[in-house]
Protein backbone atom coordinates (compact mmCIF):
# COMPACT_ATOMS: atom_id res chain seq x y z
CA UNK A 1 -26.32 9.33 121.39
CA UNK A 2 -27.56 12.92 121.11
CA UNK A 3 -30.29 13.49 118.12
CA UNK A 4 -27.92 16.20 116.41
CA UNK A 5 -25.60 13.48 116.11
CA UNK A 6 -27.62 11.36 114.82
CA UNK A 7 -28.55 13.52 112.37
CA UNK A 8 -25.65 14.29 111.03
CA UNK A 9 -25.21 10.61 110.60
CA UNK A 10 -27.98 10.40 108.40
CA UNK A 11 -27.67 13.44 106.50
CA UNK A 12 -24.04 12.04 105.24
CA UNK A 13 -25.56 8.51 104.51
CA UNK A 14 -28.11 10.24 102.62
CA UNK A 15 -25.21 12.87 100.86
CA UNK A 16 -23.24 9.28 100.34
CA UNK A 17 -26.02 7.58 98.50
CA UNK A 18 -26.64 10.05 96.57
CA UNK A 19 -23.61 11.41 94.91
CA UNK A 20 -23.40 7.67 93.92
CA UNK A 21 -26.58 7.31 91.77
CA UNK A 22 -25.98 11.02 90.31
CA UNK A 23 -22.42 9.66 89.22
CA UNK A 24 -24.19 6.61 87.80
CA UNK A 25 -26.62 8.54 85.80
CA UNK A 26 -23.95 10.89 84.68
CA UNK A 27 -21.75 8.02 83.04
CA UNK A 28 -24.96 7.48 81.26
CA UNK A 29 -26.13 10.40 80.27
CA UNK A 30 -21.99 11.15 78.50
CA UNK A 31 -22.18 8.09 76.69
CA UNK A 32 -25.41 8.64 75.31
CA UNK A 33 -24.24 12.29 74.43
CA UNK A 34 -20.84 10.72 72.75
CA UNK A 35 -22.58 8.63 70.86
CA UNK A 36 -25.14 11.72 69.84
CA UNK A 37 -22.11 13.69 68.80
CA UNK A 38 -21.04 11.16 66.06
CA UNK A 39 -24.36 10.69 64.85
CA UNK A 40 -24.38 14.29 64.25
CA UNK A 41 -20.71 13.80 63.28
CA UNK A 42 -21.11 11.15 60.63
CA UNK A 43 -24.09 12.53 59.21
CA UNK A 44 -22.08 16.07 58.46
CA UNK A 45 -19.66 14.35 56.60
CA UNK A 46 -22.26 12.34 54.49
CA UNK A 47 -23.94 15.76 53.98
CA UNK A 48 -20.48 17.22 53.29
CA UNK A 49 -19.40 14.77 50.76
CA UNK A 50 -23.01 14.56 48.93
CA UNK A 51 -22.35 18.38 48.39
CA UNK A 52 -18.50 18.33 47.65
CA UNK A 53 -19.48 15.80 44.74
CA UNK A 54 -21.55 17.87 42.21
CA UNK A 55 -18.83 20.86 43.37
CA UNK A 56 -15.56 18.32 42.33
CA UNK A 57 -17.80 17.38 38.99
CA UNK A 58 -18.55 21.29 37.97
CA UNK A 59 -14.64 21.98 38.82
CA UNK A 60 -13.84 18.87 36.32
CA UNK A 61 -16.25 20.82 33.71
CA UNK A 62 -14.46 23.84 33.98
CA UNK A 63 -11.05 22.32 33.85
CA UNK A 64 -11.63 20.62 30.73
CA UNK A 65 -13.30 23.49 29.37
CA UNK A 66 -10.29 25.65 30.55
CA UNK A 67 -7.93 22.89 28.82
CA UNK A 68 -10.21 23.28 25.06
CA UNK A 69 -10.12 27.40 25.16
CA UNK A 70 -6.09 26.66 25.81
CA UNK A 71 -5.69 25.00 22.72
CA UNK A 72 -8.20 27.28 20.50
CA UNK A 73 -6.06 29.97 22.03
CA UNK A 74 -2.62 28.02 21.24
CA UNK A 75 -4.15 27.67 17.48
CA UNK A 76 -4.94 31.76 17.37
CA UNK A 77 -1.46 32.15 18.72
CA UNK A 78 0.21 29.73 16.30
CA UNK A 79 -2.13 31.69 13.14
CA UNK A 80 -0.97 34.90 14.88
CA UNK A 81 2.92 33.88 14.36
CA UNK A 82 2.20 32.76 10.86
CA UNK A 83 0.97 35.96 10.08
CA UNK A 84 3.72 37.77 11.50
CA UNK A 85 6.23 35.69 9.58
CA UNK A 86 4.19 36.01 5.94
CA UNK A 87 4.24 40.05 7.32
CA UNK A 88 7.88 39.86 7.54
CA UNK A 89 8.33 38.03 4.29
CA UNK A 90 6.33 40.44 2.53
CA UNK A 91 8.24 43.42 4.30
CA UNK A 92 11.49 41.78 3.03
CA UNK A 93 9.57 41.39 -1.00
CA UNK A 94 8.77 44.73 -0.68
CA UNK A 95 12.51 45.84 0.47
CA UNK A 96 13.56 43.79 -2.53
CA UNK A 97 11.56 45.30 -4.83
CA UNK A 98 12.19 48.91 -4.15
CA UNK A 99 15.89 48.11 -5.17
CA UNK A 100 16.77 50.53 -7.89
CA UNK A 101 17.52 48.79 -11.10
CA UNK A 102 20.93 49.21 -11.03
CA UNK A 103 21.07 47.61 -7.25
CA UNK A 104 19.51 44.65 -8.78
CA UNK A 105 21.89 44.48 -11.66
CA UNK A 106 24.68 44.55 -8.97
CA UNK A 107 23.51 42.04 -7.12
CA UNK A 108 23.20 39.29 -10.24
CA UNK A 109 26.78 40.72 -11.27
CA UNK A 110 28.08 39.54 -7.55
CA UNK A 111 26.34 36.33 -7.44
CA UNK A 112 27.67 35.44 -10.52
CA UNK A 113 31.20 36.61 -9.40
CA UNK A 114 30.87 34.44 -6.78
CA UNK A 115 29.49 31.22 -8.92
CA UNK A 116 32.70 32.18 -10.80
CA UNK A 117 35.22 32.10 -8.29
CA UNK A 118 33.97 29.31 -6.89
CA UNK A 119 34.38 27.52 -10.40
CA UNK A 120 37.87 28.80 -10.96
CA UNK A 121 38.88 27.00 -7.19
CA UNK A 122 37.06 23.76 -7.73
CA UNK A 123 39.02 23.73 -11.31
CA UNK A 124 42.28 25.05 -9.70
CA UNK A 125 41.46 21.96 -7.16
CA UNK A 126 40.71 19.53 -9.79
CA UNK A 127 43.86 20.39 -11.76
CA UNK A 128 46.35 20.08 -8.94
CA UNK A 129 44.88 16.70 -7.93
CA UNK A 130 45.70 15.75 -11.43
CA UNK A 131 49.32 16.64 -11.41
CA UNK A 132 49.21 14.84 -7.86
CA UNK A 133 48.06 11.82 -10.26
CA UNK A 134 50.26 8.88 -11.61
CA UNK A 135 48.59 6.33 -13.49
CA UNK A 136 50.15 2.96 -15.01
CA UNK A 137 50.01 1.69 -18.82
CA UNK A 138 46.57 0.18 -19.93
CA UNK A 139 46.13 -3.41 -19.65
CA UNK A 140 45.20 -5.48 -22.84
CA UNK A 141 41.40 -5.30 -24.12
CA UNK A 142 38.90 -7.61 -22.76
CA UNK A 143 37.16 -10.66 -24.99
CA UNK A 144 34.32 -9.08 -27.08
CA UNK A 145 30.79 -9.30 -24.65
CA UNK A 146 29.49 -11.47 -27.39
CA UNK A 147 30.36 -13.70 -29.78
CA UNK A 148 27.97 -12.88 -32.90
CA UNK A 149 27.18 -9.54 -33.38
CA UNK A 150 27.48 -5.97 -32.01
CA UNK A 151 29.19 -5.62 -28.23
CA UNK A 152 32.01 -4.16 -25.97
CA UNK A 153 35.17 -4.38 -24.60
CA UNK A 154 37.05 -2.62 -21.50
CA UNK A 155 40.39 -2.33 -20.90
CA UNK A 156 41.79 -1.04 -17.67
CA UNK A 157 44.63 0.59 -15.28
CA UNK A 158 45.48 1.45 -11.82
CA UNK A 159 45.89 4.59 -10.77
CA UNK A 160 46.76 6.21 -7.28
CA UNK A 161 47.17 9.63 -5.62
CA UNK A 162 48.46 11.10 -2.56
CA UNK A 163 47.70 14.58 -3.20
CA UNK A 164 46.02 17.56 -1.07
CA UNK A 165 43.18 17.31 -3.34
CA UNK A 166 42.86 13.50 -4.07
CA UNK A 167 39.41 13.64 -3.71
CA UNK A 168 38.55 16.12 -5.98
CA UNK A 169 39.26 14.32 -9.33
CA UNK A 170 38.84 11.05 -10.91
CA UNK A 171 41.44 9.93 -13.44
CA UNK A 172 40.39 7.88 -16.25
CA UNK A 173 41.02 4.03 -15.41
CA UNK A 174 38.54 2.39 -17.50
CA UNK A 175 37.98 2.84 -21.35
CA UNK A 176 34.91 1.30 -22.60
CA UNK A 177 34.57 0.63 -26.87
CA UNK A 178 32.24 -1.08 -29.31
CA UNK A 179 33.14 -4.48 -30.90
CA UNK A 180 31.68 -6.72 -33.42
CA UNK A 181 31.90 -10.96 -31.84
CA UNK A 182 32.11 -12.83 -35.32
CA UNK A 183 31.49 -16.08 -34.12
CA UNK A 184 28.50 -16.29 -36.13
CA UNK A 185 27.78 -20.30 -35.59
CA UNK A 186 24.51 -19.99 -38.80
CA UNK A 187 25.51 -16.97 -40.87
CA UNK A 188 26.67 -18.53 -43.80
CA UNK A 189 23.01 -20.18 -43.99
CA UNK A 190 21.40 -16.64 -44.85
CA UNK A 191 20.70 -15.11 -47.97
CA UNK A 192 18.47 -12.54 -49.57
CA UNK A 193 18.09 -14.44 -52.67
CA UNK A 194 14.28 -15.18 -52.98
CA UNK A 195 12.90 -12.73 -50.59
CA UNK A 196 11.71 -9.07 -50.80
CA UNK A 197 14.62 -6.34 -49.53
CA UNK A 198 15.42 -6.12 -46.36
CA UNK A 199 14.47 -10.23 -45.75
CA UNK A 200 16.43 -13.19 -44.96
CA UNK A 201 15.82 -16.54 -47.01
CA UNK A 202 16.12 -19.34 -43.91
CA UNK A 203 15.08 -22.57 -44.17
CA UNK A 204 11.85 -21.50 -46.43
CA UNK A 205 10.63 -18.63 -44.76
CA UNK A 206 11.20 -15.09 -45.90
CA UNK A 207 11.72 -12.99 -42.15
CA UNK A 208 13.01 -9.73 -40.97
CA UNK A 209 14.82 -9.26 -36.98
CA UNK A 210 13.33 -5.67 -36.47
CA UNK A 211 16.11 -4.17 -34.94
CA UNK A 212 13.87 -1.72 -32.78
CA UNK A 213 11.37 -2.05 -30.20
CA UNK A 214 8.02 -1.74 -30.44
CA UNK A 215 4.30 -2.36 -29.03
CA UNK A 216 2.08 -5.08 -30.69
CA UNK A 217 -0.04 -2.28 -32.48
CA UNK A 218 3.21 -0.69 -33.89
CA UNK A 219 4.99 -3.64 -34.65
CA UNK A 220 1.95 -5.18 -36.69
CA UNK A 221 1.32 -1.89 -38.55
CA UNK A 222 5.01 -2.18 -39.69
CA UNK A 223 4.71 -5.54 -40.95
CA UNK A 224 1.92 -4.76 -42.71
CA UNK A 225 3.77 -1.53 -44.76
CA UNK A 226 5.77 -4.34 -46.01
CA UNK A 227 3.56 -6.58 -46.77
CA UNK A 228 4.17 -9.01 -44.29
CA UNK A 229 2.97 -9.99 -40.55
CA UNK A 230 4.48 -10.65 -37.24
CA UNK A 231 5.77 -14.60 -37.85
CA UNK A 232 2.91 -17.23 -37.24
CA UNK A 233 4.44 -20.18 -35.77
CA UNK A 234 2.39 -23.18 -35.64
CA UNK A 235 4.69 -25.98 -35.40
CA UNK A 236 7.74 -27.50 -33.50
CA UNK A 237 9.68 -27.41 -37.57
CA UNK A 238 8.50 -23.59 -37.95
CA UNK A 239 9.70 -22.73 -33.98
CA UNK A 240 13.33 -24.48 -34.26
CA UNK A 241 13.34 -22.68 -37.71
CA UNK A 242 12.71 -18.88 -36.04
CA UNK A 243 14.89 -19.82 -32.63
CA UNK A 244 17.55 -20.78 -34.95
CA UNK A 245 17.25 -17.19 -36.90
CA UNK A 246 17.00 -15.57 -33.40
CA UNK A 247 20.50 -17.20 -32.53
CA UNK A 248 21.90 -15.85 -35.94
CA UNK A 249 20.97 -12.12 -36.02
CA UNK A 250 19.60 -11.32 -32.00
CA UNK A 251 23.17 -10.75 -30.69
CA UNK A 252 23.79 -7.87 -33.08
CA UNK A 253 20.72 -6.04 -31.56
CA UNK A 254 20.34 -7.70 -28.41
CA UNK A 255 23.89 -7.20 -26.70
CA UNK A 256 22.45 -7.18 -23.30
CA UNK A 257 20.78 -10.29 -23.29
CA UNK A 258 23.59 -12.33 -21.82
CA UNK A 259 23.57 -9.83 -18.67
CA UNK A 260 23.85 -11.13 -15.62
CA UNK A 261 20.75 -9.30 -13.74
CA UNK A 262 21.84 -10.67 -10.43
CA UNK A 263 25.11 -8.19 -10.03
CA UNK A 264 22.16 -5.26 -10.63
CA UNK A 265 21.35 -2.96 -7.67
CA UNK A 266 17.93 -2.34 -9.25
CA UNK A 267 16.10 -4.41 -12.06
CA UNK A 268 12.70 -4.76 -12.83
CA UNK A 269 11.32 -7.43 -14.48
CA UNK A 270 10.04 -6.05 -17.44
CA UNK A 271 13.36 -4.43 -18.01
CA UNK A 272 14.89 -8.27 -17.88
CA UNK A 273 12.15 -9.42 -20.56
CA UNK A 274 12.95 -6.50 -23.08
CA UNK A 275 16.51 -7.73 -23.26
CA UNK A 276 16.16 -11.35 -23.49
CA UNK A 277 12.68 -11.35 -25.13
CA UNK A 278 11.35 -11.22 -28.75
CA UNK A 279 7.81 -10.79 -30.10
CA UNK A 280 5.72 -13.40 -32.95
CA UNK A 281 2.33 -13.50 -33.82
CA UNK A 282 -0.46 -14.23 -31.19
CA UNK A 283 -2.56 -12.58 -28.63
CA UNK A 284 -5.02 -12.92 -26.36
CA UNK A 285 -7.72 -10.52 -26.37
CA UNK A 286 -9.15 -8.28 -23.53
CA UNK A 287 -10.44 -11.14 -20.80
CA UNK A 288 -10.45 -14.48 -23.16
CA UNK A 289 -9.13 -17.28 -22.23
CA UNK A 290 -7.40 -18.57 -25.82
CA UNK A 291 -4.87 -16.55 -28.26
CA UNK A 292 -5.69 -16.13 -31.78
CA UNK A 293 -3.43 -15.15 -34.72
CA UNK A 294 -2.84 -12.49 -37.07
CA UNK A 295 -5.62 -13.94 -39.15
CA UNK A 296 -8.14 -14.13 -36.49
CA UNK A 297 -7.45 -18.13 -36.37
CA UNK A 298 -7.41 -19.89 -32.93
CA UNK A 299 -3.83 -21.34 -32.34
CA UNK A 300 -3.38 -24.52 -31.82
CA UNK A 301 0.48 -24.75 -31.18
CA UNK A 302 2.19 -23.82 -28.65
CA UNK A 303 5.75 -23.81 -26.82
CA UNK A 304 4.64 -22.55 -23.23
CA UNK A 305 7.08 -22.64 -20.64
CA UNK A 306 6.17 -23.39 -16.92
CA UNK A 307 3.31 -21.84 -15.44
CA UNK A 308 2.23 -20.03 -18.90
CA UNK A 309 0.12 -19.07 -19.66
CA UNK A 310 -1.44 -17.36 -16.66
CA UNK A 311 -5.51 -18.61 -16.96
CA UNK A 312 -6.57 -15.26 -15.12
CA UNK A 313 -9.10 -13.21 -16.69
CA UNK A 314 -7.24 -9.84 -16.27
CA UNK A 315 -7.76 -6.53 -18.17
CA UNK A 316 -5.87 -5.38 -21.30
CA UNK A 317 -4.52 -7.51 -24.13
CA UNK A 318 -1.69 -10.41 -24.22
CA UNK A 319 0.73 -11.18 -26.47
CA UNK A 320 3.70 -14.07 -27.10
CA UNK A 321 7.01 -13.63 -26.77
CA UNK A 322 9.87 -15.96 -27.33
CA UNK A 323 12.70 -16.19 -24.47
CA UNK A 324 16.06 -16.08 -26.97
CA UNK A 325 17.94 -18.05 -24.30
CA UNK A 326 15.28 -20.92 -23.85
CA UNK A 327 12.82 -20.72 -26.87
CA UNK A 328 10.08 -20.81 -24.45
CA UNK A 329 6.86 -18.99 -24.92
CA UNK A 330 5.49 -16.12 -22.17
CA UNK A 331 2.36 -14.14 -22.66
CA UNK A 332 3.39 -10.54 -21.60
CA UNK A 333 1.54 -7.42 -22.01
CA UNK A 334 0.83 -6.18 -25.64
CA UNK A 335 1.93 -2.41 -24.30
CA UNK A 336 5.50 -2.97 -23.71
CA UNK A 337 8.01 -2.80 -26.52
CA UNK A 338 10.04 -5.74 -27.54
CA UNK A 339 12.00 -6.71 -30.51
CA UNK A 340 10.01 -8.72 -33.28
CA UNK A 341 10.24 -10.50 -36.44
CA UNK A 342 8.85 -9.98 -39.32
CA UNK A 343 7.70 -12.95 -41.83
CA UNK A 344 6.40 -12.27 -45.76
CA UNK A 345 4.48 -14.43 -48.13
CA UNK A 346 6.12 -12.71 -51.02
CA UNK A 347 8.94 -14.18 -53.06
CA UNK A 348 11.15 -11.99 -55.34
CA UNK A 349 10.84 -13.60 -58.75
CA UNK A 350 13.95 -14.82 -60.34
């Protein structure tokens, strides 16, 4: 073999070898440069979001801030329109006002005109749904409301219309008048003859019905003008004595006390106990616990009905009161106004 041959031979084993480890070290050398680039890679975005962090917080600040000068400047704008209106209000005083007299004199005289007119058509109205009106004969009068004393009675009829203007009148189908029930079961049993004026003689004891309502301070300052006190029961003969003079002369006075609250849309209860309640001697001063009478005495009788007295310690002063359609005791408040009875020591001399 000739030596430039062989040369050549070794020259391209050589070039072979070579281009082998260079494309070894190359592999190498992009790998390690890849893995470089996202070192570089992931440390810019760590930089990037440590900066965009503080940025995103100082945009929140200004957002919010943004967000509280909206609303003072909504509130300016709001006062602003207020203003303007009161302005306009003040424009349209001011136009009023610098009416001449005799404008303003015009003006009342048209509103009144119209007031007028409108009168005349609701009459005009009224009166032709009252010719439109036919009404039937009244029925018979009710019963009395009560049987002993002072009450009412209704009578009633039907009535229909099929007018233009039905609805603008309301014929008369109920009449309502006073009545006196005189179904007096004790009557006969009173008599003035041994008592001072204005007292019944019953079963010993010299009393007055009041025929008004009044607080305990006014009611006891009455009595006393005449002589006399709120009655002092103190035993089960004196209470069937004053319920039994309560049955005689309360109806006359007390015509609502047979109501039946129930069929009420509104009642309160101290509107109930003024109709079916009356007043004697006794009270319970401010926070004690026992009632005393008009002599300062403690009382020692009592006709209580269940759950009275209340035992609570509350403000203000307490009095008795007689239910007229049990003859049980309550303790109500001395303030409101009942009806009472008076009693007197005094006999008329024969």
């Amino acid at each position: 073999m000739k030596t430039g041959n062989l040369f050549k031979i070794l020259f391209l084993i050589i070039a072979i070898f070579s281009v082998t480890v260079f494309s070894e070290d190359t592999k190498d050398y992009e790998k390690l440069f890849i893995e470089h680039r996202l070192e570089l890679l992931e440390n810019g975005i760590a930089s990037y979001v440590g900066e965009s962090i503080p940025k995103m917080r100082s945009l929140e600040d200004q957002v919010e801030y943004l967000q509280k000068e909206n609303t003072i400047l909504h509130d300016i704008i709001e006062n602003q329109n207020k203003k303007i209106k009161t302005l306009q209000w003040a424009t349209e005083d001011m136009k009023v006002n610098q009416l001449t007299r005799e404008e303003r004199d015009l003006v009342t005289e048209l509103k009144w005109t119209i007031f007028d007119l409108k009168e005349a058509n609701r009459e005009l109205q009224e009166d032709a749904c009252m010719r439109k009106t036919e009404c039937n004969e009244w029925e018979e009068w009710s019963r009395c409301s009560v049987d002993c004393g002072k009450g009412t009675r209704i009578r009633s009829r039907g009535c229909s219309n099929t007018g233009r203007f039905s609805s603008m009148c309301k014929p008369l189908d109920i009449e309502e008048q006073s009545c006196h029930g005189s179904n007096c079961r004790f009557q006969s049993t009173l008599s003035q003859f041994d008592c001072p004026d204005g007292y019944y003689s019953f079963q010993g004891l010299c009393l007055r019905f009041s025929g008004r309502q009044d607080g305990r301070l006014h009611s006891t300052i009455l009595c006393e003008e005449e002589s006399s006190h709120l009655v002092f029961i103190d035993s089960a003969e004196k209470h069937e004595a004053v319920v039994e003079f309560i049955n005689i002369v309360a109806p006359e006075y007390m015509v609502d006390m047979h109501e039946d609250f129930s069929k009420r849309e509104y009642w309160d209860f101290h509107d109930i106990d003024q109709k079916t309640h009356v007043a004697v001697d006794g009270i319970r001063k401010h926070q004690k616990t026992y009632f005393i009478n008009w002599k300062e005495q403690n009382m020692t009788y009592f006709n209580w009905a269940v759950g009275q007295p209340r035992n609570d310690k509350s403000d203000g002063d307490y009095c008795v009161t007689i239910n007229v359609l049990t003859g049980e005791w309550y303790m109500k408040c001395c303030t409101v106004t009942f009806f009472y009875i008076c009693e007197s020591e005094e006999r008329r001399e024969r």
